[in-house]
Protein backbone atom coordinates (compact mmCIF):
# COMPACT_ATOMS: atom_id res chain seq x y z
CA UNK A 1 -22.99 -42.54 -156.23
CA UNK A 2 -22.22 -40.77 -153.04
CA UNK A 3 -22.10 -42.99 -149.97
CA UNK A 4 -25.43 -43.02 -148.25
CA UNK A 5 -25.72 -41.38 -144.80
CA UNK A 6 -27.45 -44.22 -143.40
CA UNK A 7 -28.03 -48.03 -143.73
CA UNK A 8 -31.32 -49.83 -142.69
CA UNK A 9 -30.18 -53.21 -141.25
CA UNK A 10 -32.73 -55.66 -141.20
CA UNK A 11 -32.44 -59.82 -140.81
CA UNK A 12 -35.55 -61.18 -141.61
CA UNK A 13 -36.73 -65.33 -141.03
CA UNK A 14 -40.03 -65.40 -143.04
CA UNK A 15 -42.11 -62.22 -142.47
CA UNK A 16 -42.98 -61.55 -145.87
CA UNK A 17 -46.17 -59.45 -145.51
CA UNK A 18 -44.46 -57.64 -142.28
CA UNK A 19 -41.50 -56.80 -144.75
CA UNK A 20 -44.02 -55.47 -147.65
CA UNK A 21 -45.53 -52.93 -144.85
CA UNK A 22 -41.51 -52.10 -143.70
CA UNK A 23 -41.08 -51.41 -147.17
CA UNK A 24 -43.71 -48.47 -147.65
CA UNK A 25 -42.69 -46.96 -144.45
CA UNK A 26 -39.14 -46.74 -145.91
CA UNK A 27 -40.81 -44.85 -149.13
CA UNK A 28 -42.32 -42.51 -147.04
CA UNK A 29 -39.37 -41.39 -145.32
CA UNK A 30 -38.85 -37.60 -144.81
CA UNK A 31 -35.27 -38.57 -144.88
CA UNK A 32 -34.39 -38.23 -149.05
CA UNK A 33 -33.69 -41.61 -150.76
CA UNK A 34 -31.04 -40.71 -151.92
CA UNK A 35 -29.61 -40.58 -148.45
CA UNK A 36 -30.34 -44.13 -146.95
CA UNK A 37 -29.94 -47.41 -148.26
CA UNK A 38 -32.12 -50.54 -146.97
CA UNK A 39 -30.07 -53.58 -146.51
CA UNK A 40 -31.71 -57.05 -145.94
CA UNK A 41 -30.39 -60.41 -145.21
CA UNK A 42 -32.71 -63.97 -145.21
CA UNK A 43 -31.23 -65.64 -142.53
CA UNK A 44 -32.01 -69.16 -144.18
CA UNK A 45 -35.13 -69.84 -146.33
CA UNK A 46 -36.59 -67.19 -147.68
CA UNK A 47 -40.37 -66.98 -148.13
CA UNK A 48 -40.33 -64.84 -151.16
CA UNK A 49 -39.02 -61.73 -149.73
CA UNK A 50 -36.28 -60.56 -150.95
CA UNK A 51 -37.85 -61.10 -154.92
CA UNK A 52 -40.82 -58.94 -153.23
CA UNK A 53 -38.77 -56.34 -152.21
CA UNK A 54 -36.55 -55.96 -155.10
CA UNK A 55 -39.49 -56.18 -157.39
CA UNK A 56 -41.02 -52.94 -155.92
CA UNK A 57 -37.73 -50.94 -157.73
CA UNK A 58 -37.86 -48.77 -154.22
CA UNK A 59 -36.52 -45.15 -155.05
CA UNK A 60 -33.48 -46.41 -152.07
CA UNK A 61 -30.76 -48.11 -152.67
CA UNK A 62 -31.68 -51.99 -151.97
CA UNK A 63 -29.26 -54.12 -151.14
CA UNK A 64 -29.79 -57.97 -150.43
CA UNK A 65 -28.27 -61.30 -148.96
CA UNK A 66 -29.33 -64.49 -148.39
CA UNK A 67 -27.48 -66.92 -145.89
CA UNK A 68 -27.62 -70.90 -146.69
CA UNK A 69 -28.86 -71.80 -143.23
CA UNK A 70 -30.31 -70.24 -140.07
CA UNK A 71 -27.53 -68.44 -138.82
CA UNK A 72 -29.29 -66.38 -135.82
CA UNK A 73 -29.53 -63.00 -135.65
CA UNK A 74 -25.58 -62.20 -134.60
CA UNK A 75 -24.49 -63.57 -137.74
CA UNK A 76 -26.81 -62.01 -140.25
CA UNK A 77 -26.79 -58.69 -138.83
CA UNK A 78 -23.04 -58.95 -139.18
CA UNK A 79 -23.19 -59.80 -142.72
CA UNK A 80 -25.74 -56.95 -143.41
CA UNK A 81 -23.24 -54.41 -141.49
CA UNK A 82 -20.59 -56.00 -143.72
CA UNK A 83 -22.54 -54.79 -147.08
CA UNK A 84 -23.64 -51.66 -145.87
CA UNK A 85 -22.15 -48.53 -146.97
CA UNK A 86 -23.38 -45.82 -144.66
CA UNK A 87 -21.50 -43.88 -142.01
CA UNK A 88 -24.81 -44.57 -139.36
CA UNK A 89 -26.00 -47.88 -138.51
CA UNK A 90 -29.99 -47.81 -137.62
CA UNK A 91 -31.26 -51.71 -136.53
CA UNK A 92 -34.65 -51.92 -137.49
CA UNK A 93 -35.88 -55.49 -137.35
CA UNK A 94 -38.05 -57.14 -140.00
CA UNK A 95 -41.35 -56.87 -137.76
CA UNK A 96 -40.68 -53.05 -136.68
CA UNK A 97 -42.71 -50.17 -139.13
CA UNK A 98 -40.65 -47.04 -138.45
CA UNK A 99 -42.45 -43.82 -138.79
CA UNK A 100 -42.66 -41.32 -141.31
CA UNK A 101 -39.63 -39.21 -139.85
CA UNK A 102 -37.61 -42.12 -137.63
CA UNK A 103 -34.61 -41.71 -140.07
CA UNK A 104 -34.43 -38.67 -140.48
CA UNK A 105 -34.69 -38.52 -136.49
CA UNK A 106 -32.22 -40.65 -135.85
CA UNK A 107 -29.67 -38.84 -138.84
CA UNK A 108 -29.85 -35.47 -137.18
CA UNK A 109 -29.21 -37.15 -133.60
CA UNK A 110 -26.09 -38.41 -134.63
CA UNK A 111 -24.61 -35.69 -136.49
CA UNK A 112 -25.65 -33.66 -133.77
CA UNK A 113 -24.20 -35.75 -131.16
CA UNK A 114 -20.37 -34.68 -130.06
CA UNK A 115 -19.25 -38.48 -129.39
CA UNK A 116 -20.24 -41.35 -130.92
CA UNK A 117 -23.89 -42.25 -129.83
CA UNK A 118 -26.06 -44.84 -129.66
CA UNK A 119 -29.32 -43.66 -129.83
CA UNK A 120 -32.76 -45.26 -128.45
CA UNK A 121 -36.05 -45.03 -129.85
CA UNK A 122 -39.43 -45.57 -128.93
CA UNK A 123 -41.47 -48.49 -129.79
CA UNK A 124 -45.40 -49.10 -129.88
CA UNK A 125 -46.11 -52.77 -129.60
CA UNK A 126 -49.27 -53.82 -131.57
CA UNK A 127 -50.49 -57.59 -130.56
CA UNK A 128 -52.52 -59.47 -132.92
CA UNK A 129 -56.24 -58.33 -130.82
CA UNK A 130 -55.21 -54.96 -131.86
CA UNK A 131 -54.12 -54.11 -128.14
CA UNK A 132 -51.28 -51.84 -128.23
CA UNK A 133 -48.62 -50.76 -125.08
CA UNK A 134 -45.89 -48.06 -125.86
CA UNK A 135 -42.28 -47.60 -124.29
CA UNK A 136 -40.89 -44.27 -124.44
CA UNK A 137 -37.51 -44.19 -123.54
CA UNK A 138 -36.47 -41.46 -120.97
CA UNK A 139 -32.59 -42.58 -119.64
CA UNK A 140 -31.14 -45.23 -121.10
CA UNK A 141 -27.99 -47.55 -120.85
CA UNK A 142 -26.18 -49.98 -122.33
CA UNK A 143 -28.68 -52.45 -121.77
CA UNK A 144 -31.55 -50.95 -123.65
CA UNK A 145 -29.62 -51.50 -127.04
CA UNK A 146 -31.69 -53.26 -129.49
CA UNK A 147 -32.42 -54.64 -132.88
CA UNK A 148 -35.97 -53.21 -133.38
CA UNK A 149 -34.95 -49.07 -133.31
CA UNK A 150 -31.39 -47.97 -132.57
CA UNK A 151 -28.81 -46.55 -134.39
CA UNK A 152 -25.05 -45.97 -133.67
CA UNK A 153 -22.01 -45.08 -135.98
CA UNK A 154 -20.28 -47.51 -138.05
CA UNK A 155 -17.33 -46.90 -137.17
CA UNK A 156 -18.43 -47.76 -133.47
CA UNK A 157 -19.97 -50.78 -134.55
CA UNK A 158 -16.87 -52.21 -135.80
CA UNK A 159 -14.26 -50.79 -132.75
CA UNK A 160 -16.82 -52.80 -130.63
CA UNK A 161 -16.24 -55.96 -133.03
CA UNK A 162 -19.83 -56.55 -133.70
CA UNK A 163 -22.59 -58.78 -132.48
CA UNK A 164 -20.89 -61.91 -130.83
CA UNK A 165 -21.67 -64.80 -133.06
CA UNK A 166 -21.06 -67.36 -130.53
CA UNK A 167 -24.26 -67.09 -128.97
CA UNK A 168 -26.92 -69.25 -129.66
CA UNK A 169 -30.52 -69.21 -130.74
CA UNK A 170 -32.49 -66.31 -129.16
CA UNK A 171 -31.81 -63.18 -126.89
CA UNK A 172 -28.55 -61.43 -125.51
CA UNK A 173 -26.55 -60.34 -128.46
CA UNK A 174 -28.16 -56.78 -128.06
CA UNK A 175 -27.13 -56.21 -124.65
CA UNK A 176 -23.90 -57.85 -124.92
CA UNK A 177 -23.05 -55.64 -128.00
CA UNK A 178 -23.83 -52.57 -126.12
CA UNK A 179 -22.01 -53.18 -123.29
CA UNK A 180 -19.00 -53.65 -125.59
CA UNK A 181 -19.93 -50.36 -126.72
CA UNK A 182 -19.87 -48.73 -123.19
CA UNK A 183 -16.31 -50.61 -122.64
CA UNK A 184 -14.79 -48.84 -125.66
CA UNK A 185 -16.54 -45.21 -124.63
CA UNK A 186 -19.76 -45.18 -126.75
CA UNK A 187 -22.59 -43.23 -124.91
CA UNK A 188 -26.25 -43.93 -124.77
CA UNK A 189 -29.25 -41.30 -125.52
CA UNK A 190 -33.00 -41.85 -125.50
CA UNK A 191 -34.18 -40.75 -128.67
CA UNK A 192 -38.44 -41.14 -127.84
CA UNK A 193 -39.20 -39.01 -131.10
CA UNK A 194 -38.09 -41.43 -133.38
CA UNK A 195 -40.76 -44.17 -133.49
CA UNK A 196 -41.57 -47.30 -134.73
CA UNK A 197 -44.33 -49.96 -134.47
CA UNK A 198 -43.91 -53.74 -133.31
CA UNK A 199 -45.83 -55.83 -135.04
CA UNK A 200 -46.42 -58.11 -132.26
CA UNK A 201 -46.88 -57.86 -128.31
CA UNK A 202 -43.85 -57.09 -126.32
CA UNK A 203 -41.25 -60.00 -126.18
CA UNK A 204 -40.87 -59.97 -122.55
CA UNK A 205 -44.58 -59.95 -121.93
CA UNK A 206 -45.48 -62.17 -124.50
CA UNK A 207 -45.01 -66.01 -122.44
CA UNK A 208 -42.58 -67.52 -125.64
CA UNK A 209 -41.51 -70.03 -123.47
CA UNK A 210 -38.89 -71.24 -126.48
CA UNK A 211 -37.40 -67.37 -126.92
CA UNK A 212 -37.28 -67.04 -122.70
CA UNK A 213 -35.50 -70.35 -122.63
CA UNK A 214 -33.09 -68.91 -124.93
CA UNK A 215 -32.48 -65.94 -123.60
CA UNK A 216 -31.81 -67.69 -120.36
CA UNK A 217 -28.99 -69.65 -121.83
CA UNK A 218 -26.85 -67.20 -123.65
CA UNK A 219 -27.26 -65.06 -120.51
CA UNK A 220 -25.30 -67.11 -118.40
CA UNK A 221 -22.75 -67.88 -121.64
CA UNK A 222 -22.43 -63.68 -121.32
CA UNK A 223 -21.75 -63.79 -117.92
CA UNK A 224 -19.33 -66.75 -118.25
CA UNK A 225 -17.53 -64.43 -120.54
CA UNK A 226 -18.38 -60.96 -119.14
CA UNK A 227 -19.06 -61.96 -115.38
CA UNK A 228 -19.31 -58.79 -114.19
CA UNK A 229 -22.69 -58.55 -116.23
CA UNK A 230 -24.29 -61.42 -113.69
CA UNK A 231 -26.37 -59.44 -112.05
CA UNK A 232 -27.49 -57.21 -114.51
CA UNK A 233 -28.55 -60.42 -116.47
CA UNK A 234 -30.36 -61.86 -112.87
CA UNK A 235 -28.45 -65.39 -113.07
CA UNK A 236 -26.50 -65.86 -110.15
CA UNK A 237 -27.11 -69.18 -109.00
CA UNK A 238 -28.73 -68.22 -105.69
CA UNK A 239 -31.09 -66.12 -106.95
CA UNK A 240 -32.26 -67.93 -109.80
CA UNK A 241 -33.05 -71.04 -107.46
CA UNK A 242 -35.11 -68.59 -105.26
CA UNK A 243 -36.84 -67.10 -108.45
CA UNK A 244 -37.40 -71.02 -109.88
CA UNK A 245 -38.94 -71.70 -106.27
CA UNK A 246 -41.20 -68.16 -105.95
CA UNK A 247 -42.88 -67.99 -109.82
CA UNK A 248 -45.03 -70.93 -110.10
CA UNK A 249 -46.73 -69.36 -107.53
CA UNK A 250 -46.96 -66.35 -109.36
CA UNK A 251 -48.46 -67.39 -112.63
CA UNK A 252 -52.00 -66.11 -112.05
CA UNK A 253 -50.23 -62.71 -112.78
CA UNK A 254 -49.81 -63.18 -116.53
CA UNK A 255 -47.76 -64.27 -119.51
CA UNK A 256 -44.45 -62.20 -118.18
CA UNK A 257 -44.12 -64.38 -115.24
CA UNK A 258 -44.21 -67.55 -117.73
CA UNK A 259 -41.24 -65.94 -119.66
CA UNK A 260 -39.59 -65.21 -116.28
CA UNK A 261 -39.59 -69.12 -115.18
CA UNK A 262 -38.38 -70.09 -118.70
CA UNK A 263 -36.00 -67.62 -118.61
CA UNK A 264 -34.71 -69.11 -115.55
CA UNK A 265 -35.30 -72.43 -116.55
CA UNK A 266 -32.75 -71.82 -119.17
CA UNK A 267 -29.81 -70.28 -117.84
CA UNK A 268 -30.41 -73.31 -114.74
CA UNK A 269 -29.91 -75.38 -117.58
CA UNK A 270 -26.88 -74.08 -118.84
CA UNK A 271 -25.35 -73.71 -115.39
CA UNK A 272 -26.53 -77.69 -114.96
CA UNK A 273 -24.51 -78.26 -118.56
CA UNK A 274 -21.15 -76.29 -117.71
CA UNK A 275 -21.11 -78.16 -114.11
CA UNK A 276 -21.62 -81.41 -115.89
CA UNK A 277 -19.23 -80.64 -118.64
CA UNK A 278 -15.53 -81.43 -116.94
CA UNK A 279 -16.85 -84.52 -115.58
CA UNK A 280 -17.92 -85.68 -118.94
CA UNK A 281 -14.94 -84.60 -121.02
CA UNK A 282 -12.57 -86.52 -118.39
CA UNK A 283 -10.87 -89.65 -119.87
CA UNK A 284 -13.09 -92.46 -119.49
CA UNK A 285 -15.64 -90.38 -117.63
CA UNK A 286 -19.34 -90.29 -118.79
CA UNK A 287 -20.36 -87.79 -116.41
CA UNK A 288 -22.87 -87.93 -113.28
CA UNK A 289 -25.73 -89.98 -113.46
CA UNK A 290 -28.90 -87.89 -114.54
């Protein structure tokens, strides 16, 4: 069979039901099935899915891995881009719902486009209450690259060596990726015609203390690595004390000011850490008294 045109990369961590509704959206595709492929890794246990999905014969070409532990999403996206056979990449996480005509979308954008691309969609989140709030991309940059609607060539993908697996847990490994893409010449383009749905309220806005935390962490291990990205990524010491100081006063406004303190909570914490860590790997040295 000819090589597809483009392949689906999804991770998924036990979103069975979320995966069954991704997988009719993929049948409905304007794009022909002949010309996409879907390919799915369970990054650790697997609720069922990937039996689910295979049993419903789609018309696509399905193809499936399963890692022995929780990875994170760096590594399994890696692993999917390492089975997939298409010449465009599209990231379409395992609780996103593209639209009938978001591959097709993003195909013609990027045969279209007269440099490698990476192009931007728009996203409708949909919390639980049935609530929904939309972002429509208009300019975008490096830093709007993300797992939920995006695609970019292959080819790119690998010149930029991939998602960094060194981070841990949640958050960063988008942006981090597409800066490496803007370092080896890779543009950006909003793409707000190709759209998918979020099954679930915004991360940012939702208050996940655990995923801000995260996110706060492997943003200063970016900058440690990339430091010209500290202020993009807010977590130069000075500020961070001022924002740790200036939120709790602030939380009356909502949920995104919770995930703004964790956030900062976090990459205090790993600041505190790398401080700490010389002291502790010293001969004989345990480190300052906590």
């Amino acid at each position: 069979m000819d090589a597809p045109w483009v392949s689906v990369i999804t991770a998924t961590i036990g979103r069975r039901a979320a995966m069954l509704a991704k997988l009719d959206a993929l049948r409905a595709q304007t794009l022909p099935p002949e010309r996409f492929e879907w390919v799915v890794v369970a990054d650790g246990d697997d609720d069922g899915t990937l039996a689910a999905i295979a049993a419903a014969a789609p018309p696509f070409r399905l193809r499936t891995l399963r890692l022995p532990r929780r990875s994170g999403a760096a590594t399994a996206r890696n692993a999917a881009v390492a089975a997939a056979r298409g010449g465009v990449l599209l990231f379409s996480d395992d609780d996103c719902v593209p639209d009938d005509d978001n591959l097709e979308r993003h195909w013609r954008a990027q045969e279209a486009a007269a440099a490698p691309t990476a192009m931007v969609g728009s996203l409708t989140f949909v919390a639980e209450d049935g609530g929904a709030t939309s972002w429509r991309p208009r300019r975008v940059g490096y830093w709007n690259l993300n797992g939920a609607n995006a695609s970019l060539p292959a080819a790119a993908f690998a010149a930029a060596g991939g998602f960094d697996e060194g981070l841990e847990g949640y958050g960063g490994e988008d942006v981090l990726l597409g800066y490496e893409l803007h370092r080896s010449g890779v543009r950006f383009r909003a793409l707000p015609g190709a759209h998918a749905r979020h099954l679930g309220p915004d991360p940012a806005a939702s208050g996940d203390a655990s995923k801000a935390r995260s996110a706060g962490r492997n943003a200063v291990r970016i900058a440690g690595r990339r430091p010209e990205l500290r202020d993009r990524l807010g977590v130069r010491p000075a500020l961070l004390h001022a924002k740790r100081a200036v939120l709790p006063w602030l939380a009356w406004l909502g949920p995104r000011v919770a995930g703004d303190l964790a956030y900062v909570e976090g990459a205090l914490d790993e600041l505190r850490g790398r401080a700490e860590a010389p002291a502790r790997d010293r001969p004989g040295g345990a480190g300052p008294a906590r």
